[in-house]
N, C-alpha and C. Protein backbone atom coordinates (compact mmCIF):
# COMPACT_ATOMS: atom_id res chain seq x y z
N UNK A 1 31.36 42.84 -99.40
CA UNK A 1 31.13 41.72 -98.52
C UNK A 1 32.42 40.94 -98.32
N UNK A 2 33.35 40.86 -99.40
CA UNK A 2 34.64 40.07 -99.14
C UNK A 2 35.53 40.76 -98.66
N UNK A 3 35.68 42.39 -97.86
CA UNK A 3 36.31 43.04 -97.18
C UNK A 3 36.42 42.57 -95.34
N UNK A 4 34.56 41.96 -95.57
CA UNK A 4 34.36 42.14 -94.34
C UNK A 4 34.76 40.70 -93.57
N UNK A 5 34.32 39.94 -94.66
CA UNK A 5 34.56 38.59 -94.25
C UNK A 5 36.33 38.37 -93.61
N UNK A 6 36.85 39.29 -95.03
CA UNK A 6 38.62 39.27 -94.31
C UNK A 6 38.71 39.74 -93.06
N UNK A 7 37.78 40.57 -92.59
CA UNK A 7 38.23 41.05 -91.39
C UNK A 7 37.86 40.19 -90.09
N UNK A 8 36.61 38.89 -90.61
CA UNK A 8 36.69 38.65 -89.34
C UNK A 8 37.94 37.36 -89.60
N UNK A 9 38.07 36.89 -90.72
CA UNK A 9 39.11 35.89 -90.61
C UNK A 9 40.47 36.31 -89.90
N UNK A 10 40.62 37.84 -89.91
CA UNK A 10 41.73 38.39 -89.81
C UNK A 10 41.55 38.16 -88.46
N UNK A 11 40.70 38.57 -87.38
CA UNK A 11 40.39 38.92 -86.19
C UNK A 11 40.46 37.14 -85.27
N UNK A 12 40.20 36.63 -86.35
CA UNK A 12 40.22 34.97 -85.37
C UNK A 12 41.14 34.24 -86.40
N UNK A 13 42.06 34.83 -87.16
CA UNK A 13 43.46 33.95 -87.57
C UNK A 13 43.73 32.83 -86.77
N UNK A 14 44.16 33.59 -85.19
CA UNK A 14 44.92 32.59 -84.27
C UNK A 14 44.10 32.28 -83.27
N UNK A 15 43.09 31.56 -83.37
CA UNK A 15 42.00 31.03 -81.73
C UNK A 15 43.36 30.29 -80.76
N UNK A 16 43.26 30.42 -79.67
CA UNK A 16 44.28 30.07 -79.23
C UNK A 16 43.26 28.43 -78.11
N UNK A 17 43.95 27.26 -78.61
CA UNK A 17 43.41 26.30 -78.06
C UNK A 17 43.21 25.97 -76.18
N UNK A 18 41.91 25.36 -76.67
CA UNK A 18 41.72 24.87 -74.97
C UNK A 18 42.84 25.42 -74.18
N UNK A 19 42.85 25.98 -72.97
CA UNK A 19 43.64 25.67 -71.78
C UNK A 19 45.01 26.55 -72.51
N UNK A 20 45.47 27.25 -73.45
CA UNK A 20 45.88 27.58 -73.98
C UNK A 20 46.67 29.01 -72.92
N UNK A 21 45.42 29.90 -72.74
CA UNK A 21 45.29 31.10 -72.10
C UNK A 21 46.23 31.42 -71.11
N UNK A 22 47.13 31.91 -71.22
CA UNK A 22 48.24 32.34 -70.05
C UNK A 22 48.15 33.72 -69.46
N UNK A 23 47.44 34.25 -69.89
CA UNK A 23 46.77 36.23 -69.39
C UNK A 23 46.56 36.23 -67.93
N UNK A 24 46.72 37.64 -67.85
CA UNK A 24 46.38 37.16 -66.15
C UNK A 24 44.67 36.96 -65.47
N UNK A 25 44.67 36.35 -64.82
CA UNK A 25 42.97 36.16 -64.65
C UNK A 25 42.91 35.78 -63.21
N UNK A 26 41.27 36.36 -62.68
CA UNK A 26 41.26 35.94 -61.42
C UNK A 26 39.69 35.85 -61.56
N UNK A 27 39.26 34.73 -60.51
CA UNK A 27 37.77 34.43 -60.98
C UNK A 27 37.53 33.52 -59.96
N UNK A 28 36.22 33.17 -59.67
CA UNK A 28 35.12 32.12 -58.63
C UNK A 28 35.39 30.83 -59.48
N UNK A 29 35.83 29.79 -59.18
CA UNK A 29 35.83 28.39 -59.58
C UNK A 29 34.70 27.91 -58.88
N UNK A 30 34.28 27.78 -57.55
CA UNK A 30 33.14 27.55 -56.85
C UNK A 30 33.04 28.22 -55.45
N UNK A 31 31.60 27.69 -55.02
CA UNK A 31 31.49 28.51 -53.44
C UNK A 31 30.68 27.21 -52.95
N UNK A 32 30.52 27.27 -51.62
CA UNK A 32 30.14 26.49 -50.79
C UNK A 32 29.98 27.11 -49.24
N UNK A 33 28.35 26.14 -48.81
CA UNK A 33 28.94 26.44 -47.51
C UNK A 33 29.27 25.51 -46.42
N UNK A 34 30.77 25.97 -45.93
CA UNK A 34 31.33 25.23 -45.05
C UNK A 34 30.81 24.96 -43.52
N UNK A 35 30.45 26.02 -43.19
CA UNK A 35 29.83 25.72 -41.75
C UNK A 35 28.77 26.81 -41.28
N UNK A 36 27.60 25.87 -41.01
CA UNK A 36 26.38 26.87 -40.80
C UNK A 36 26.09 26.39 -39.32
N UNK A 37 25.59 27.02 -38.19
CA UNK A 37 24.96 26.70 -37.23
C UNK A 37 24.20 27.78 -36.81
N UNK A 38 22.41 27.22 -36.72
CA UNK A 38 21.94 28.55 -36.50
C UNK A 38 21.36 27.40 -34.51
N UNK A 39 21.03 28.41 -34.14
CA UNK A 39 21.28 28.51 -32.71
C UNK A 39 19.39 29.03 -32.32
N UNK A 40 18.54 28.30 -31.49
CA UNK A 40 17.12 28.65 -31.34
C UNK A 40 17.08 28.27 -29.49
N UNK A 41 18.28 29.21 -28.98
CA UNK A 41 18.06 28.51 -27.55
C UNK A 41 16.82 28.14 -26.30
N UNK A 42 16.10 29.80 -26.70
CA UNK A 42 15.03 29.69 -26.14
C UNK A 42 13.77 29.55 -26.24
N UNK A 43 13.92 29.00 -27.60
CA UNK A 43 12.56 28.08 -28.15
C UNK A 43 11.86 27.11 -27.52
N UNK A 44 10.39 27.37 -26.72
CA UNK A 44 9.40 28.52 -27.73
C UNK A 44 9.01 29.62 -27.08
N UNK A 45 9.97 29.55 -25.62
CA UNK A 45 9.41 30.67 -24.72
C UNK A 45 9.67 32.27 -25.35
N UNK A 46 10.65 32.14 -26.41
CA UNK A 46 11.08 33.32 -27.15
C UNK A 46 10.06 33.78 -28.60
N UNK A 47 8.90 33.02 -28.66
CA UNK A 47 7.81 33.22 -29.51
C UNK A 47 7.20 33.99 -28.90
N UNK A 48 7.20 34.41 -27.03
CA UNK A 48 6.15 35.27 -26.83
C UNK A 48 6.94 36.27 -26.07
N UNK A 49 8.27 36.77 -26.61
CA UNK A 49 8.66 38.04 -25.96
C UNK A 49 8.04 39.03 -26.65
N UNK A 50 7.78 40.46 -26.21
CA UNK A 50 7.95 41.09 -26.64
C UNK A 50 8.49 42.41 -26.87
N UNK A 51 9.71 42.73 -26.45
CA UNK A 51 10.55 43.56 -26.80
C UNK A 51 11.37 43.11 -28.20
N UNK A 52 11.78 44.01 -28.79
CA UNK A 52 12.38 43.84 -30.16
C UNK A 52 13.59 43.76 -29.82
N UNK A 53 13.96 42.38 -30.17
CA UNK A 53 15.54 42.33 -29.94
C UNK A 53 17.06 43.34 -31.07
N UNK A 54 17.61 43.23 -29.98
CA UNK A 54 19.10 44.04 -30.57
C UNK A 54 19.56 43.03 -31.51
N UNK A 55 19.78 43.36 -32.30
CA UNK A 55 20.16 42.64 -34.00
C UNK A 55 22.14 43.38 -33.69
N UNK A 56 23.04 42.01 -33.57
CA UNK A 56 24.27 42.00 -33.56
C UNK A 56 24.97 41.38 -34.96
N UNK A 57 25.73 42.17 -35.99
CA UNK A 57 26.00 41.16 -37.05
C UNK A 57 27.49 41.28 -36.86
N UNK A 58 28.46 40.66 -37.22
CA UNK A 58 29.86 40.51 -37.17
C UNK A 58 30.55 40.17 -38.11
N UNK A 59 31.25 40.48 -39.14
CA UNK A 59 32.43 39.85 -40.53
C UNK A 59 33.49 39.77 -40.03
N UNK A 60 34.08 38.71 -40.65
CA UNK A 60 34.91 38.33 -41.05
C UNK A 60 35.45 37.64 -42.26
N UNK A 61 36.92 38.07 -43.10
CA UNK A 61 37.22 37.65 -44.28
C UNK A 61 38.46 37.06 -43.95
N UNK A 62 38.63 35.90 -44.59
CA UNK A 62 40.23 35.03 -43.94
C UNK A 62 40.69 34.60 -45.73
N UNK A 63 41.92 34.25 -45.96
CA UNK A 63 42.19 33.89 -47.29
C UNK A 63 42.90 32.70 -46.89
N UNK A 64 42.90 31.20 -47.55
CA UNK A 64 44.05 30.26 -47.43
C UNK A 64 44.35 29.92 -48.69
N UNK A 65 45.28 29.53 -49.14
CA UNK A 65 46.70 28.80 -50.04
C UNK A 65 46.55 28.26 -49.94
N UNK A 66 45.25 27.38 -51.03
CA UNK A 66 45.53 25.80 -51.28
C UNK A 66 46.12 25.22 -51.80
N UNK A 67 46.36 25.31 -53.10
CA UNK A 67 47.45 24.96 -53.59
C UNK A 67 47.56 25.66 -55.40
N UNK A 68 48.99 25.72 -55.90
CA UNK A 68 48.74 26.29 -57.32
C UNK A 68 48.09 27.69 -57.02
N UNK A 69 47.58 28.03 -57.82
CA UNK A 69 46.58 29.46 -58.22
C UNK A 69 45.28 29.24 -57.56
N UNK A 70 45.25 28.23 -56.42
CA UNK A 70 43.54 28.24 -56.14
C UNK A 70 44.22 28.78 -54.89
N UNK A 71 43.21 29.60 -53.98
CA UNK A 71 42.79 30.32 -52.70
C UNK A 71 41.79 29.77 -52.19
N UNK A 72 41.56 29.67 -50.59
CA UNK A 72 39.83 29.88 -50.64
C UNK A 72 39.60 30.88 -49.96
N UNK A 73 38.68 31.65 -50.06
CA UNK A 73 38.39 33.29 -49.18
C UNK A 73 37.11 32.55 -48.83
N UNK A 74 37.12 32.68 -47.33
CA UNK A 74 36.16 32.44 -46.21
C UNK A 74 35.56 33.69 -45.78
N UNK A 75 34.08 33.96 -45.77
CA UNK A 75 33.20 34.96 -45.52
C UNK A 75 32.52 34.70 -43.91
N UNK A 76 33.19 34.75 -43.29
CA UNK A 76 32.03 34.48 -41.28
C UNK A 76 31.09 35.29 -41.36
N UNK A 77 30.07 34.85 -41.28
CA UNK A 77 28.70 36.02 -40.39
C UNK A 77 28.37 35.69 -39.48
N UNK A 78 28.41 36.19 -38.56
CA UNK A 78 27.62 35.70 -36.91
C UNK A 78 26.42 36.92 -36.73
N UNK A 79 25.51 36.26 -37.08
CA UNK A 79 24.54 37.33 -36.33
C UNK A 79 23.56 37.09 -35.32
N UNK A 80 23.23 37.92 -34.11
CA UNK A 80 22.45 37.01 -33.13
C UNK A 80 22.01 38.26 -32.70
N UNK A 81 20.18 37.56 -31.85
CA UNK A 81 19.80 38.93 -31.64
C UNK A 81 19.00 38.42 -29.86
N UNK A 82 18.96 39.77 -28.87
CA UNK A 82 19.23 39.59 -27.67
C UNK A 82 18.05 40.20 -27.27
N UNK A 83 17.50 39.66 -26.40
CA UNK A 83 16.61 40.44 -25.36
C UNK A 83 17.06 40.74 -24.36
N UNK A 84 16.59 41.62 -23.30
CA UNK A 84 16.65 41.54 -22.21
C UNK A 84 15.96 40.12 -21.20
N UNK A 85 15.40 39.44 -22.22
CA UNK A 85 15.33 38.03 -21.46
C UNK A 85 15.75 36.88 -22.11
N UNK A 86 16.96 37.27 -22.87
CA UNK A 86 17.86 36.01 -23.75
C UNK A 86 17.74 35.92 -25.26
N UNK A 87 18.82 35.14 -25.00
CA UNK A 87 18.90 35.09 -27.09
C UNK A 87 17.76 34.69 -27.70
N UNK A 88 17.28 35.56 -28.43
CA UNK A 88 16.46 34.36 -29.56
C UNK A 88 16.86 33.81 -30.70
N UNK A 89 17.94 34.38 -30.95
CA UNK A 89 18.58 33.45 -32.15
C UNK A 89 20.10 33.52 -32.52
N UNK A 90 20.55 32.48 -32.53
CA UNK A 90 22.48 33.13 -33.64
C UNK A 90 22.91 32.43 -34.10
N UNK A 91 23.07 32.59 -35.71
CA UNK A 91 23.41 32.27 -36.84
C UNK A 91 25.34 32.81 -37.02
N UNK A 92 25.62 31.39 -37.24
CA UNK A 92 26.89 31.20 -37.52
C UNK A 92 27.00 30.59 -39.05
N UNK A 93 27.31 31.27 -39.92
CA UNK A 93 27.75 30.95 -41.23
C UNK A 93 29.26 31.45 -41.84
N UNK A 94 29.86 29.99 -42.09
CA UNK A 94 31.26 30.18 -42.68
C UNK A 94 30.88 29.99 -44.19
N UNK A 95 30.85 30.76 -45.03
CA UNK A 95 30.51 30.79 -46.60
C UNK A 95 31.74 30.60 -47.38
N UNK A 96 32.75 29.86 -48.21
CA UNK A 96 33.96 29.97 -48.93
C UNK A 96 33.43 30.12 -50.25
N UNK A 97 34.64 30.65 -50.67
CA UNK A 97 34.70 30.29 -52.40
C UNK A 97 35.95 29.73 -53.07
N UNK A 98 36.24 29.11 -53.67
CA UNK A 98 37.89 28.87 -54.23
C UNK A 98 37.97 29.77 -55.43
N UNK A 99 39.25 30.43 -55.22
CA UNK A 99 39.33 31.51 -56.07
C UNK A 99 40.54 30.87 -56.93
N UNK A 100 40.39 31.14 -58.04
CA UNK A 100 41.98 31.40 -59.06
C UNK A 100 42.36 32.50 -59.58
N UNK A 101 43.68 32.53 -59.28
CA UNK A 101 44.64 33.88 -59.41
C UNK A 101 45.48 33.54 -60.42
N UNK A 102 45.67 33.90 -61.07
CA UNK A 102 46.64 34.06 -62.24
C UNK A 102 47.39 35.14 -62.86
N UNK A 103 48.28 35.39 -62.74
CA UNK A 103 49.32 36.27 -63.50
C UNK A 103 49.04 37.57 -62.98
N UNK A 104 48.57 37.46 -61.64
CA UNK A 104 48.29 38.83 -60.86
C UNK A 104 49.25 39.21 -60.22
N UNK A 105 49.70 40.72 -60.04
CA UNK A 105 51.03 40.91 -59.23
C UNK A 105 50.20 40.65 -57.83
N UNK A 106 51.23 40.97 -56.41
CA UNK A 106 50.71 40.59 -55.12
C UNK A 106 49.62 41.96 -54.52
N UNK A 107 49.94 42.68 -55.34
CA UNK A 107 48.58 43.78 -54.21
C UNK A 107 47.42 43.93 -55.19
N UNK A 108 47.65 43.39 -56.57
CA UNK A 108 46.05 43.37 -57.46
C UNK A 108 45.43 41.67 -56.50
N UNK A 109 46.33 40.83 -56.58
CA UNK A 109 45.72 39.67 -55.90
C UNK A 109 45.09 39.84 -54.76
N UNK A 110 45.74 40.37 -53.94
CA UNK A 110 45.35 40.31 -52.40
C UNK A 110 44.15 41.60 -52.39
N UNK A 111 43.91 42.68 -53.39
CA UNK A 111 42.73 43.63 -53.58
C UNK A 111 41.55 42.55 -54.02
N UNK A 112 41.90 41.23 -54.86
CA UNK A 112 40.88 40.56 -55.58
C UNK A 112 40.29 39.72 -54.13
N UNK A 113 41.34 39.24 -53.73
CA UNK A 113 41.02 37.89 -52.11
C UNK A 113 40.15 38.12 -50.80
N UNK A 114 40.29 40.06 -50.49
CA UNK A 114 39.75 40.80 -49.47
C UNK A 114 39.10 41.61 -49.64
N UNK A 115 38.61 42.17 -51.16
CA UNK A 115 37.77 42.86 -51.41
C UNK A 115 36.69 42.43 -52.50
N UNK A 116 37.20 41.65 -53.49
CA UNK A 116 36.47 41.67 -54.94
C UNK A 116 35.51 40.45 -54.63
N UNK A 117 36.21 39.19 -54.13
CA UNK A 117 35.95 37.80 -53.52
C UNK A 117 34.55 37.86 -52.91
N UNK A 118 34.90 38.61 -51.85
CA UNK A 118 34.22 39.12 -50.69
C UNK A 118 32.87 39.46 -51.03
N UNK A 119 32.78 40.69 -52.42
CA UNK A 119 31.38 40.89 -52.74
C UNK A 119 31.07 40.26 -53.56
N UNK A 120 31.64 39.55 -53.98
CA UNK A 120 30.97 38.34 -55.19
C UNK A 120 29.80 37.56 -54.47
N UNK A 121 30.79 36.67 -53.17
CA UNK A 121 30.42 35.78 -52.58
C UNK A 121 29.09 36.00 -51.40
N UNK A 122 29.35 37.46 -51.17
CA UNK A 122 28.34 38.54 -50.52
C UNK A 122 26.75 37.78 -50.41
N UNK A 123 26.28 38.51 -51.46
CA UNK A 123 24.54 37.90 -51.60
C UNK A 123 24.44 36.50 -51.64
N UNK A 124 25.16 35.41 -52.35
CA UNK A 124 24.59 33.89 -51.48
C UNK A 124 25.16 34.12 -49.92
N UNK A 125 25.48 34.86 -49.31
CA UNK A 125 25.80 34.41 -48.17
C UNK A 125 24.46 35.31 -47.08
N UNK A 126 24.17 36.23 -47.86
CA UNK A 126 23.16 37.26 -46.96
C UNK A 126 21.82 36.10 -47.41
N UNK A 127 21.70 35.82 -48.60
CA UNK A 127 20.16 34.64 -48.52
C UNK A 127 20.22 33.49 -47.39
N UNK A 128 21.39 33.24 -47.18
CA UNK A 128 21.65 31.81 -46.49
C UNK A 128 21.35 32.29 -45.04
N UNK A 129 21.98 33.39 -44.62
CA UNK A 129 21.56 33.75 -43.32
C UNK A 129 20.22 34.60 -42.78
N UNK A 130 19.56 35.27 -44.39
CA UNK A 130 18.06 35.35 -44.06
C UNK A 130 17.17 33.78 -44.05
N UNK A 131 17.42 33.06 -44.78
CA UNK A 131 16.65 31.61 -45.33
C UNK A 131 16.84 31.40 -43.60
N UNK A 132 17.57 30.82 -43.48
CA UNK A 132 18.12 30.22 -41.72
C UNK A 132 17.33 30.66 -40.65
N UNK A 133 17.16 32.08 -40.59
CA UNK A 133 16.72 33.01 -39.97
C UNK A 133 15.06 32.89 -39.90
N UNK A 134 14.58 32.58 -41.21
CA UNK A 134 12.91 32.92 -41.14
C UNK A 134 12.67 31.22 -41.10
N UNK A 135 13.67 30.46 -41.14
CA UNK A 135 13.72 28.90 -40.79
C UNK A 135 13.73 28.48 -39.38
N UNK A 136 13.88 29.43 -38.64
CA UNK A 136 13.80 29.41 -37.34
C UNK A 136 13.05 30.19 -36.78
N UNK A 137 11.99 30.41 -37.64
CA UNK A 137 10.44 30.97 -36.81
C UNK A 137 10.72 32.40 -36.84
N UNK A 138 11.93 33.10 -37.20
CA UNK A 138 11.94 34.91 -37.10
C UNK A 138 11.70 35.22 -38.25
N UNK A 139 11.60 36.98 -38.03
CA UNK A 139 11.69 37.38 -39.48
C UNK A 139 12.35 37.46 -39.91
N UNK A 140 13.03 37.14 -41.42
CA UNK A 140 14.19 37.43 -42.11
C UNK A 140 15.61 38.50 -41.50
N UNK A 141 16.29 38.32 -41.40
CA UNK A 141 17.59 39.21 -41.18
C UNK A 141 18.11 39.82 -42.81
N UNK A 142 17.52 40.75 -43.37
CA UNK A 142 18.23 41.46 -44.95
C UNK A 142 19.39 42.17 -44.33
N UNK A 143 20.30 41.36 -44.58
CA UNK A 143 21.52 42.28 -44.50
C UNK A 143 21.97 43.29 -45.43
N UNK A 144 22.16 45.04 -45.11
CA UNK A 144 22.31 45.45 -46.12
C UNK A 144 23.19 45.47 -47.02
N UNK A 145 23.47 46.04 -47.81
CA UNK A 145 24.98 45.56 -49.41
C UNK A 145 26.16 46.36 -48.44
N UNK A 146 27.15 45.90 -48.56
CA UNK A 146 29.04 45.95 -48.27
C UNK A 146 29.61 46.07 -48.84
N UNK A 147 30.19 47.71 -48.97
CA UNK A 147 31.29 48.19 -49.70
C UNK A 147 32.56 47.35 -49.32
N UNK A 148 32.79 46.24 -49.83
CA UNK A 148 33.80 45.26 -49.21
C UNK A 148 35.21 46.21 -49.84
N UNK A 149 34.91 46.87 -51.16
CA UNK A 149 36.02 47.76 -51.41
C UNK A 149 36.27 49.20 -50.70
N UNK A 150 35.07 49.57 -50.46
CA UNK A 150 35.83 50.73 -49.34
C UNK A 150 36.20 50.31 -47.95
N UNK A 151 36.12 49.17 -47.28
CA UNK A 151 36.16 49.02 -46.36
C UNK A 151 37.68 48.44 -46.50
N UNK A 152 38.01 47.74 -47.47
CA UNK A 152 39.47 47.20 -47.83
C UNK A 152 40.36 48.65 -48.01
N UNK A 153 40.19 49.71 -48.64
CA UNK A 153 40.98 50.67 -48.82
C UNK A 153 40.99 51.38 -47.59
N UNK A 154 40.45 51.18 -46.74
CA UNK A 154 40.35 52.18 -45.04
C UNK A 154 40.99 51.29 -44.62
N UNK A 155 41.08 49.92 -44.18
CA UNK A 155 42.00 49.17 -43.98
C UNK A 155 43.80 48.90 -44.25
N UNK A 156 43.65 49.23 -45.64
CA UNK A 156 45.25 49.43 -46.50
C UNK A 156 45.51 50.75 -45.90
N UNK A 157 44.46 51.66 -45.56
CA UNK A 157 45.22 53.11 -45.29
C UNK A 157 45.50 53.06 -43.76
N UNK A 158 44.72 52.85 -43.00
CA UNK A 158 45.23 52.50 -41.53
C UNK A 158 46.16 51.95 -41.43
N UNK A 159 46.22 50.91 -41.91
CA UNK A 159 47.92 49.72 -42.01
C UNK A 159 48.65 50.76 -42.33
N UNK A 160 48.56 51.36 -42.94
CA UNK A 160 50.11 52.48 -43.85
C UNK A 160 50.36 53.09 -42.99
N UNK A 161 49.14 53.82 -42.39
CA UNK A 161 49.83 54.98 -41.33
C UNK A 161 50.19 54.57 -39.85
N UNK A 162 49.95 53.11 -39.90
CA UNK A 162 50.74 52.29 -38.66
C UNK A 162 52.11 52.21 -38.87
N UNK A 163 52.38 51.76 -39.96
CA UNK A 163 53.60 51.66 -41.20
C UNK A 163 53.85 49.84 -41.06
N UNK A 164 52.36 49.63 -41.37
CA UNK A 164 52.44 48.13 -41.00
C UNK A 164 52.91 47.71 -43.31
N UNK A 165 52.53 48.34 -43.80
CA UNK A 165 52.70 48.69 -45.44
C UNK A 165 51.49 48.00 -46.13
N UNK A 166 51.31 47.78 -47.07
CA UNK A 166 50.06 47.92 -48.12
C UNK A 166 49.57 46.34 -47.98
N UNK A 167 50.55 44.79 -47.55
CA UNK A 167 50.06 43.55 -47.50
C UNK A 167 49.65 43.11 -45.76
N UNK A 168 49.16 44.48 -45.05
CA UNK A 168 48.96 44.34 -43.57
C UNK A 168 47.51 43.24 -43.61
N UNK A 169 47.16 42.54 -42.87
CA UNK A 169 46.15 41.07 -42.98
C UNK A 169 44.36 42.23 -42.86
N UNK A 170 43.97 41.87 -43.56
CA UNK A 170 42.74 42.01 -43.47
C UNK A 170 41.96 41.61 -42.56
N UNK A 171 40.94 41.59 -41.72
CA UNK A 171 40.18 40.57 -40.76
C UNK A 171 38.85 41.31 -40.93
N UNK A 172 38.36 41.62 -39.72
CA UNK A 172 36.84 41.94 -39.28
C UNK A 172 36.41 43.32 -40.40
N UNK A 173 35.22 43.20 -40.69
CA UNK A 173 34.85 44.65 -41.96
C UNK A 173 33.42 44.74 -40.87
């Protein structure tokens, strides 16, 4: 028993205090959403169409430099859906998160900002635009799951063979 005990004393000798941590790290500090507008133009004459409207969804991922090690990676969804006798609905949601980067070189960071960010922040942003959606008298919009990482590596590889090189801007997925 006094072998073992040494070992964990051995193992937490040095706790390294509060705020201490200098390793490299990257992580969600918070999310929010910045700008929602859902859109019911032709309410209520659009309660009695009936053709099934064309379901349009659209991404976008933007990164800003706030300041220090914080980022914020902005998630756009626009989705809106069309009849042949007008919109019945479109949902505009800007979703952020503030990210911290730490001791990351520049292409693990910018893999974390346009790809990793992206699906973190993913599912609160697909509830917010189904919630919205069945909040405005439709049925839910389930958006399905986003390889935000394969879609980032088809991106880095297109850029390359433009010879735009590996930090070419990310945008629409």
């Amino acid at each position: 028993m006094a072998d073992e005990d040494n070992i964990i004393t051995d193992l937490n000798s040095d706790p390294l205090p509060n705020g201490a941590d200098e390793g490299p790290a990257a992580g969600i500090i918070s999310q929010y959403v910045k700008d929602l507008s859902v859109e019911n133009p032709n309410a209520p004459q659009c309660y009695q169409w009936t053709e099934a409207p064309q379901i349009d969804v659209q991404f976008n991922i933007g990164a800003q430099h706030i300041e220090g090690d914080i980022t914020e990676v902005e998630l756009k969804i626009v989705a809106t859906a069309k009849t042949a006798e007008g919109t019945a609905y479109a949902v505009h949601l800007a979703y952020a998160g503030l990210i911290g980067i730490r001791g990351l070189d520049e292409g693990t960071s910018h893999a974390f900002l346009f790809a990793e960010a992206p699906r973190i922040l993913f599912p609160f942003a697909r509830r917010i635009i189904a919630d919205s959606i069945r909040d405005a008298g439709f049925t839910p919009l389930m958006l399905d799951p986003i390889d935000f990482n394969g879609l980032y590596m088809q991106q880095i590889a297109a850029a390359e063979q433009q010879g735009e090189g590996a930090n070419a801007p990310v945008g629409n997925a």
